[in-house]
Each structure stands twice: as structure tokens, then as C-alpha cells.
PDB file of N, CA and C in Angstrom:
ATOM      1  N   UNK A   1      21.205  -2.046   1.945  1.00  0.00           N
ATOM      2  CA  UNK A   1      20.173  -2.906   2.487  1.00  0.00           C
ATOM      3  C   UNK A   1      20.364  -4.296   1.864  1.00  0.00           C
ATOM      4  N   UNK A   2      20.111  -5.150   2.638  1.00  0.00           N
ATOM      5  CA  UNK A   2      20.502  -6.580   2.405  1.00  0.00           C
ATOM      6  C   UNK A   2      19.360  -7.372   1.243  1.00  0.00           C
ATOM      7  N   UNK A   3      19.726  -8.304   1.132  1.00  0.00           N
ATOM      8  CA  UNK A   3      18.385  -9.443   0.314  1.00  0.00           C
ATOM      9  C   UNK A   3      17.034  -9.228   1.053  1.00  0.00           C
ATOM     10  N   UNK A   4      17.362 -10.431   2.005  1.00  0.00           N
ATOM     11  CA  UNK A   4      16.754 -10.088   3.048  1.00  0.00           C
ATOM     12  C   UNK A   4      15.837  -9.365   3.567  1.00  0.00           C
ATOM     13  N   UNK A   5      16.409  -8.369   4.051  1.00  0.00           N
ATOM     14  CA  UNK A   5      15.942  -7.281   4.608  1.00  0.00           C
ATOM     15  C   UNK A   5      14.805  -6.649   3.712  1.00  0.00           C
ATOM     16  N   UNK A   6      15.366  -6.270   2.493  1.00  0.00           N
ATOM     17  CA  UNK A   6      14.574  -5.944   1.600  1.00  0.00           C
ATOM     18  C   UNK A   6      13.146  -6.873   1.183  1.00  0.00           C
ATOM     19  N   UNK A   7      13.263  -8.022   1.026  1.00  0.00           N
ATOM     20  CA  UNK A   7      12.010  -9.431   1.032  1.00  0.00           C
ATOM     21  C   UNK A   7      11.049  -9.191   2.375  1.00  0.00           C
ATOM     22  N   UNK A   8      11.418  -8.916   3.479  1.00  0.00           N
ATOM     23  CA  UNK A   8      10.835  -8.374   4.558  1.00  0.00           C
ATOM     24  C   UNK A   8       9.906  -7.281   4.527  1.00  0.00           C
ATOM     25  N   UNK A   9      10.781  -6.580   3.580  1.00  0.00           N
ATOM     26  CA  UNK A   9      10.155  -4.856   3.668  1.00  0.00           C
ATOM     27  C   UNK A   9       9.136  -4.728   2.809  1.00  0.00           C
ATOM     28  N   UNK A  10       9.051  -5.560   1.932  1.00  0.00           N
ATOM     29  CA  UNK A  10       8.520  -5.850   0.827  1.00  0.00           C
ATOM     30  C   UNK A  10       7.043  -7.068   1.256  1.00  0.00           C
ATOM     31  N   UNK A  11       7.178  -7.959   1.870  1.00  0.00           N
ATOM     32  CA  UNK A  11       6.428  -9.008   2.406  1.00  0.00           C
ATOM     33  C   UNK A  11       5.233  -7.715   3.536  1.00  0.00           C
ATOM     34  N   UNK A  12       5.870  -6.737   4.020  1.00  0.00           N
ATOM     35  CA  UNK A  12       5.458  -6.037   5.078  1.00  0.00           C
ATOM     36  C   UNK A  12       4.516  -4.990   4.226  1.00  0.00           C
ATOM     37  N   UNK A  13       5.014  -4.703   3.457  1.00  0.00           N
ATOM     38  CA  UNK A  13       4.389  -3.981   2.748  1.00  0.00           C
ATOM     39  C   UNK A  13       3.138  -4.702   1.730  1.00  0.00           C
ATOM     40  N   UNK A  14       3.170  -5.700   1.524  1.00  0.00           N
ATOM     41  CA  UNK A  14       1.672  -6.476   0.957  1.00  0.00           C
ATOM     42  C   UNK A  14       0.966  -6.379   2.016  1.00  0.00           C
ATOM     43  N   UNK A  15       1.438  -7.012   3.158  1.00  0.00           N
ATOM     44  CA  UNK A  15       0.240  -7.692   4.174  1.00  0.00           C
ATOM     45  C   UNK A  15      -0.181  -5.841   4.373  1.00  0.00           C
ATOM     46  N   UNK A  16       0.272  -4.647   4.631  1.00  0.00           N
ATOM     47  CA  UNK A  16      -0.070  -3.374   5.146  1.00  0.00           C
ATOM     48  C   UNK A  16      -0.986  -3.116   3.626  1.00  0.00           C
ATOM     49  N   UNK A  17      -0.882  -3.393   2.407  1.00  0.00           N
ATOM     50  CA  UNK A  17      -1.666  -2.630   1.348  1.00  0.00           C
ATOM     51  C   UNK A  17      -3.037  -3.816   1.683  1.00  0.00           C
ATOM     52  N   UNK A  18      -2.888  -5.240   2.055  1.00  0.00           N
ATOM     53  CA  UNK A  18      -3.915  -5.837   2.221  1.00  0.00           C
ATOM     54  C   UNK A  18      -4.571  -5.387   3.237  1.00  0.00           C
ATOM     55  N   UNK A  19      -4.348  -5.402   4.572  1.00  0.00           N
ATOM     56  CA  UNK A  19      -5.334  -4.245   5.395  1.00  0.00           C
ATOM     57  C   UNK A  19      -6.037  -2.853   5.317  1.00  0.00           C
ATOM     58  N   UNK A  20      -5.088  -2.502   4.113  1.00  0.00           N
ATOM     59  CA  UNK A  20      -6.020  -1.372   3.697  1.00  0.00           C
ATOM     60  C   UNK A  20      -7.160  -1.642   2.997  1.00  0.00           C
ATOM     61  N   UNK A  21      -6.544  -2.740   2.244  1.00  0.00           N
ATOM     62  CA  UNK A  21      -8.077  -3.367   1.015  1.00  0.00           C
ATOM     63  C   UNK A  21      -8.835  -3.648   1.950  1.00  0.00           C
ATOM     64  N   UNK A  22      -8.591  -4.524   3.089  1.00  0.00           N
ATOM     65  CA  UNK A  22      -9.865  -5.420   3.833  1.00  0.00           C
ATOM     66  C   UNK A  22     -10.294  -4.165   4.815  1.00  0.00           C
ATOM     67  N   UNK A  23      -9.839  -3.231   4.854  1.00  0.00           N
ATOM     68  CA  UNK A  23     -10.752  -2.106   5.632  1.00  0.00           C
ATOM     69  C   UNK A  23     -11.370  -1.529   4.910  1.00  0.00           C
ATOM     70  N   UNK A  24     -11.019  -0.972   3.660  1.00  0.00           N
ATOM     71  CA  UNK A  24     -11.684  -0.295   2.377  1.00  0.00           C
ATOM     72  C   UNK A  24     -10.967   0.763   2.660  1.00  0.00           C
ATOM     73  N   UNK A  25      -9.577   1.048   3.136  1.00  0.00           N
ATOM     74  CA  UNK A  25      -9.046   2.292   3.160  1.00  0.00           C
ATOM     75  C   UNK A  25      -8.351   2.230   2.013  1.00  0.00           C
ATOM     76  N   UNK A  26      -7.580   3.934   1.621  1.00  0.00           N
ATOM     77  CA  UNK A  26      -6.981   3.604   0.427  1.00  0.00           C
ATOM     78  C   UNK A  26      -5.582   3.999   0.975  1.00  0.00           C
ATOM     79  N   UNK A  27      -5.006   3.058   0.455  1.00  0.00           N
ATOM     80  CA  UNK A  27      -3.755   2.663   0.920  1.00  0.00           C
ATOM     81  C   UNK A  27      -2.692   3.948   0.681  1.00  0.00           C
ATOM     82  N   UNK A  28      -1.439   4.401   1.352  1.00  0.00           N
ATOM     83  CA  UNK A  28      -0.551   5.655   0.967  1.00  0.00           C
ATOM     84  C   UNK A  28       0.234   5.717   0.041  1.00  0.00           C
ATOM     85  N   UNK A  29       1.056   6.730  -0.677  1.00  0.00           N
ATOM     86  CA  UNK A  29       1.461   5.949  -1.702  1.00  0.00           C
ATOM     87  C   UNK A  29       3.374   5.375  -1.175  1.00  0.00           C
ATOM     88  N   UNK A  30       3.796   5.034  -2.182  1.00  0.00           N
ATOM     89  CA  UNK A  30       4.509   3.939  -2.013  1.00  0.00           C
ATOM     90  C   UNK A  30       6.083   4.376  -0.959  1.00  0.00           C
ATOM     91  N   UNK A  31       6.155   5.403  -1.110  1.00  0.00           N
ATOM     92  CA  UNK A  31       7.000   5.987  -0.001  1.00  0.00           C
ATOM     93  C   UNK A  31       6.647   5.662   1.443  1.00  0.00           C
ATOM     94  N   UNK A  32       5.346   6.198   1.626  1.00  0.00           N
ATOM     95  CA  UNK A  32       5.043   5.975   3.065  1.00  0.00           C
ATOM     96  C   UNK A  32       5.125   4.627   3.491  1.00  0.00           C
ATOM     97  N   UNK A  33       4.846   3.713   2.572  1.00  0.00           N
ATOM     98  CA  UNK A  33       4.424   2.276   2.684  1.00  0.00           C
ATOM     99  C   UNK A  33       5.711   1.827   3.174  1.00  0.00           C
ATOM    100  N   UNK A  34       6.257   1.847   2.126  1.00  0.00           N
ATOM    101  CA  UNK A  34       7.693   1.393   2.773  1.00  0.00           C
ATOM    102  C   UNK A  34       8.244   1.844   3.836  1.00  0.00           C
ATOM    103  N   UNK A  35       8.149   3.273   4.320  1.00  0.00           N
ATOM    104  CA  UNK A  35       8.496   3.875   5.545  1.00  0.00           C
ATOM    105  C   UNK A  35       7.715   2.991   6.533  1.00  0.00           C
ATOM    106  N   UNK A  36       6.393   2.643   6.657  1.00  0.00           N
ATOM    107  CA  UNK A  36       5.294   2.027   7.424  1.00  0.00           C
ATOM    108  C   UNK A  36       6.797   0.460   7.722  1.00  0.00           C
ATOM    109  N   UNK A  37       6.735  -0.040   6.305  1.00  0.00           N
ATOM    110  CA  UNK A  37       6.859  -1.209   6.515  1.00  0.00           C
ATOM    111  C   UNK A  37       8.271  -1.303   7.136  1.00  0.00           C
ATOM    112  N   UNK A  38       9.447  -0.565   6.990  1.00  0.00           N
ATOM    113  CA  UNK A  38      10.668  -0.595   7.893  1.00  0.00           C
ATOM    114  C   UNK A  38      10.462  -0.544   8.918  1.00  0.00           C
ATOM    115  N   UNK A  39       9.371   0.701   9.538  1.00  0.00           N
ATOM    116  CA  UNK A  39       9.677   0.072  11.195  1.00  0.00           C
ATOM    117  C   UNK A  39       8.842  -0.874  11.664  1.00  0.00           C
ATOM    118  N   UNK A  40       7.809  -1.524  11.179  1.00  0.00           N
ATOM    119  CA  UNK A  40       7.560  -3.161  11.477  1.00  0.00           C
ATOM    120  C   UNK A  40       8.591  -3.950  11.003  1.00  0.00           C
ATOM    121  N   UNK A  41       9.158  -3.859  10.504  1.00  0.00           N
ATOM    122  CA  UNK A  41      10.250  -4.919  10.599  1.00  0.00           C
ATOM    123  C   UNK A  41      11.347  -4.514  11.368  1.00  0.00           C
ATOM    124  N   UNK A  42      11.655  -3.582  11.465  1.00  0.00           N
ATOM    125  CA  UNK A  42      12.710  -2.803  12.750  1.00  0.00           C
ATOM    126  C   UNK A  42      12.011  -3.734  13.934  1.00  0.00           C
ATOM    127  N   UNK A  43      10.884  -3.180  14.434  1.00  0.00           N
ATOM    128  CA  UNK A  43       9.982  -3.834  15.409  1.00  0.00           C
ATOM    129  C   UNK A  43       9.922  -5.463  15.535  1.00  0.00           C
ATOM    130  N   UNK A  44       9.420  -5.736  14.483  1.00  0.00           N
ATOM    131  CA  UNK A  44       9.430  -6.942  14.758  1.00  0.00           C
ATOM    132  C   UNK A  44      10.782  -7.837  14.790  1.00  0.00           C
ATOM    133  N   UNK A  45      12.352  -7.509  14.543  1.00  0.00           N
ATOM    134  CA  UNK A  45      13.367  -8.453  14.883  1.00  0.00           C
ATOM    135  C   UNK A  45      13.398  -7.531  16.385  1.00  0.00           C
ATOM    136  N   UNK A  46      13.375  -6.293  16.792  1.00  0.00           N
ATOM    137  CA  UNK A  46      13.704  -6.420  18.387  1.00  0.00           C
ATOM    138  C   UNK A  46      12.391  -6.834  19.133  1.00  0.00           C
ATOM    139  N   UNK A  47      11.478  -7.449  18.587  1.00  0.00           N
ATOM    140  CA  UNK A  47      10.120  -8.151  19.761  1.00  0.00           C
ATOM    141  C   UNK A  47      11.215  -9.274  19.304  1.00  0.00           C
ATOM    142  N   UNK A  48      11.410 -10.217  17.875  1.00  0.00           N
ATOM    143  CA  UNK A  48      11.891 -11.708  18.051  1.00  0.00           C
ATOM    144  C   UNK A  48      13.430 -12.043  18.684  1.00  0.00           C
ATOM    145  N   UNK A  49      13.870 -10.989  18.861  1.00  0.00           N
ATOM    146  CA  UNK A  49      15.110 -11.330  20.045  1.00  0.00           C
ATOM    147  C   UNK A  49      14.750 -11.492  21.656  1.00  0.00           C
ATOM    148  N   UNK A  50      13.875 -10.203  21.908  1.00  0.00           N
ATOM    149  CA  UNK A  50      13.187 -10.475  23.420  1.00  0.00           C
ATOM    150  C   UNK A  50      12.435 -11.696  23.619  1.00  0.00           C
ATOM    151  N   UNK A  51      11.556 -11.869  22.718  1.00  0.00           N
ATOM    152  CA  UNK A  51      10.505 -13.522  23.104  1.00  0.00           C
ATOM    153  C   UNK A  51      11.067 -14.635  22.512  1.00  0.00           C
ATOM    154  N   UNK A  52      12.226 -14.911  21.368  1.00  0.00           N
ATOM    155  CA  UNK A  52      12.740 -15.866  20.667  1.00  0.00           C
ATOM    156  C   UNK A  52      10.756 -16.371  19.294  1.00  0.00           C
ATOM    157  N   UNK A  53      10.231 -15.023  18.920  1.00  0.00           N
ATOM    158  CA  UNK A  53       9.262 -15.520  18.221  1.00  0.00           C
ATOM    159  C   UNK A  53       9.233 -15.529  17.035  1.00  0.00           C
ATOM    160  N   UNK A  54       8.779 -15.775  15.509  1.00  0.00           N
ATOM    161  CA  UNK A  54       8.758 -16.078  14.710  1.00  0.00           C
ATOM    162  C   UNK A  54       8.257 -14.655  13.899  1.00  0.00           C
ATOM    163  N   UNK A  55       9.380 -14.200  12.985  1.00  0.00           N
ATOM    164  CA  UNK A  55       9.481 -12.793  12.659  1.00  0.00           C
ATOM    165  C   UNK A  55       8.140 -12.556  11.677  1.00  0.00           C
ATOM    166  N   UNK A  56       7.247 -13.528  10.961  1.00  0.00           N
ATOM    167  CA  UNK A  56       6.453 -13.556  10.130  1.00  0.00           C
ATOM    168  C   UNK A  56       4.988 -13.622  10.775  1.00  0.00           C
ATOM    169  N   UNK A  57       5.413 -13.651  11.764  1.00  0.00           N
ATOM    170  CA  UNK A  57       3.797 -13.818  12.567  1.00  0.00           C
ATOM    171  C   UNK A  57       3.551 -12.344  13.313  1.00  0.00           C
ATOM    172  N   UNK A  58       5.324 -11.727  13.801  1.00  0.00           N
ATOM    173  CA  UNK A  58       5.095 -10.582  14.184  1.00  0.00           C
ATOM    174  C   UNK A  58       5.009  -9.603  13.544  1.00  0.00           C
ATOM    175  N   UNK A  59       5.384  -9.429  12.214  1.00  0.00           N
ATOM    176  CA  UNK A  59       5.063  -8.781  11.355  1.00  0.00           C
ATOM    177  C   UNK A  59       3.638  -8.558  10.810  1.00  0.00           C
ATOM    178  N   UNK A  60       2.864  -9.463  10.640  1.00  0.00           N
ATOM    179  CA  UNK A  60       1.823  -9.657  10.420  1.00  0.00           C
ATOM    180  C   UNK A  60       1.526  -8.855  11.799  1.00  0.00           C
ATOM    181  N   UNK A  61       1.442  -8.918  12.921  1.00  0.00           N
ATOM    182  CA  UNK A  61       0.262  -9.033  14.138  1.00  0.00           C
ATOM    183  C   UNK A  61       0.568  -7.333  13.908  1.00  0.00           C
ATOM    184  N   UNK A  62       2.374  -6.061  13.444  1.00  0.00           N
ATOM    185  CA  UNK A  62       2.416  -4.774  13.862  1.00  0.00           C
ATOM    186  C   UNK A  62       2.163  -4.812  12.457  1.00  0.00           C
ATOM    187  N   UNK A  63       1.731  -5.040  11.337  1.00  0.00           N
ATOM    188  CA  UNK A  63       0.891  -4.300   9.988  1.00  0.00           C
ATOM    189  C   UNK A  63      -0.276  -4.453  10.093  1.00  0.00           C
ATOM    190  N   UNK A  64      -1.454  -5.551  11.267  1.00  0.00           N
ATOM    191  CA  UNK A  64      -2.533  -5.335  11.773  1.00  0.00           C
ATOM    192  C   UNK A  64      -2.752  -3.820  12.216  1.00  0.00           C
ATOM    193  N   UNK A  65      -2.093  -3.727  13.268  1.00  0.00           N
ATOM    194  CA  UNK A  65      -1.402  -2.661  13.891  1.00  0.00           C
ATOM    195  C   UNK A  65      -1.076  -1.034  13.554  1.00  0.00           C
ATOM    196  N   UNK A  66      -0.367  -1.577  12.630  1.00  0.00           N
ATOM    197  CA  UNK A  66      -0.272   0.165  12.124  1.00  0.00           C
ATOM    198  C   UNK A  66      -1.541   0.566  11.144  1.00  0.00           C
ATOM    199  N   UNK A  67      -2.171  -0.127  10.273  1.00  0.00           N
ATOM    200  CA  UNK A  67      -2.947   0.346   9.808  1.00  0.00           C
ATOM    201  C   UNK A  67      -4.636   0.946  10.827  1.00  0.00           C
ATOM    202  N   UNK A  68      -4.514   0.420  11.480  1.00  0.00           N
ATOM    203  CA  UNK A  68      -5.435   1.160  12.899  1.00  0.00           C
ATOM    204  C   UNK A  68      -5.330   2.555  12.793  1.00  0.00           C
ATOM    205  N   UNK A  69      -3.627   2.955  12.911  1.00  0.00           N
ATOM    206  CA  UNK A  69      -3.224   3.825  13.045  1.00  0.00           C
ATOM    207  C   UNK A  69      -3.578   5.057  12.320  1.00  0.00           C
TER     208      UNK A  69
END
């Protein structure tokens, strides 16, 4: 796994433990998280190839997203 990639997975994984805080859920532990947070970022570079959109905004909008879940 790249720099990169990893800063992503990692960035994905705050904003997902922060939706748990701002719901009052308690967040999974750190395995799942990271599992959570790879496929939003999987997700979000194939949404920013289809729309040409900004990978930090879509990330944010599918860790809204999965924590619903």
C-alpha cells in the first residue's frame, strides 16, 4: 500500500470515528474501521474518475454514509 493511499485510509477513518462521536455511537474497533475506510476510498476514486470530483469531499459525503449504515 502506497503513502498515499494509506493518508486516505487514515483521513477516512477520522472523519468515520467523528460520525460516530457526533451520533453518540460507539465507534468499531480498529480493524473494522479501516475495513469501513478502504472501501470509501475504493469508492470514492471510482465516483472521482466518473464526475472528475474532488476525492476529499467524496470521502467525506460515503463516511457520512456508511456510518448510517
Amino acid at each position: 500500500m502506497g503513502f498515499i493511499r494509506r493518508q486516505e485510509i487514515q483521513l477516512a477513518i477520522k472523519f468515520l470515528v467523528w460520525q460516530y462521536q457526533k451520533s453518540n455511537i460507539q465507534a468499531p474497533e480498529h480493524s473494522a474501521l479501516e475495513q469501513q475506510a478502504g472501501k470509501i476510498v475504493d469508492e470514492a476514486h471510482r465516483i472521482a474518475r466518473e464526475r472528475g470530483s474532488n476525492i476529499l469531499s467524496i470521502i467525506k459525503e460515503l463516511a457520512a454514509d456508511i456510518k448510517k449504515t
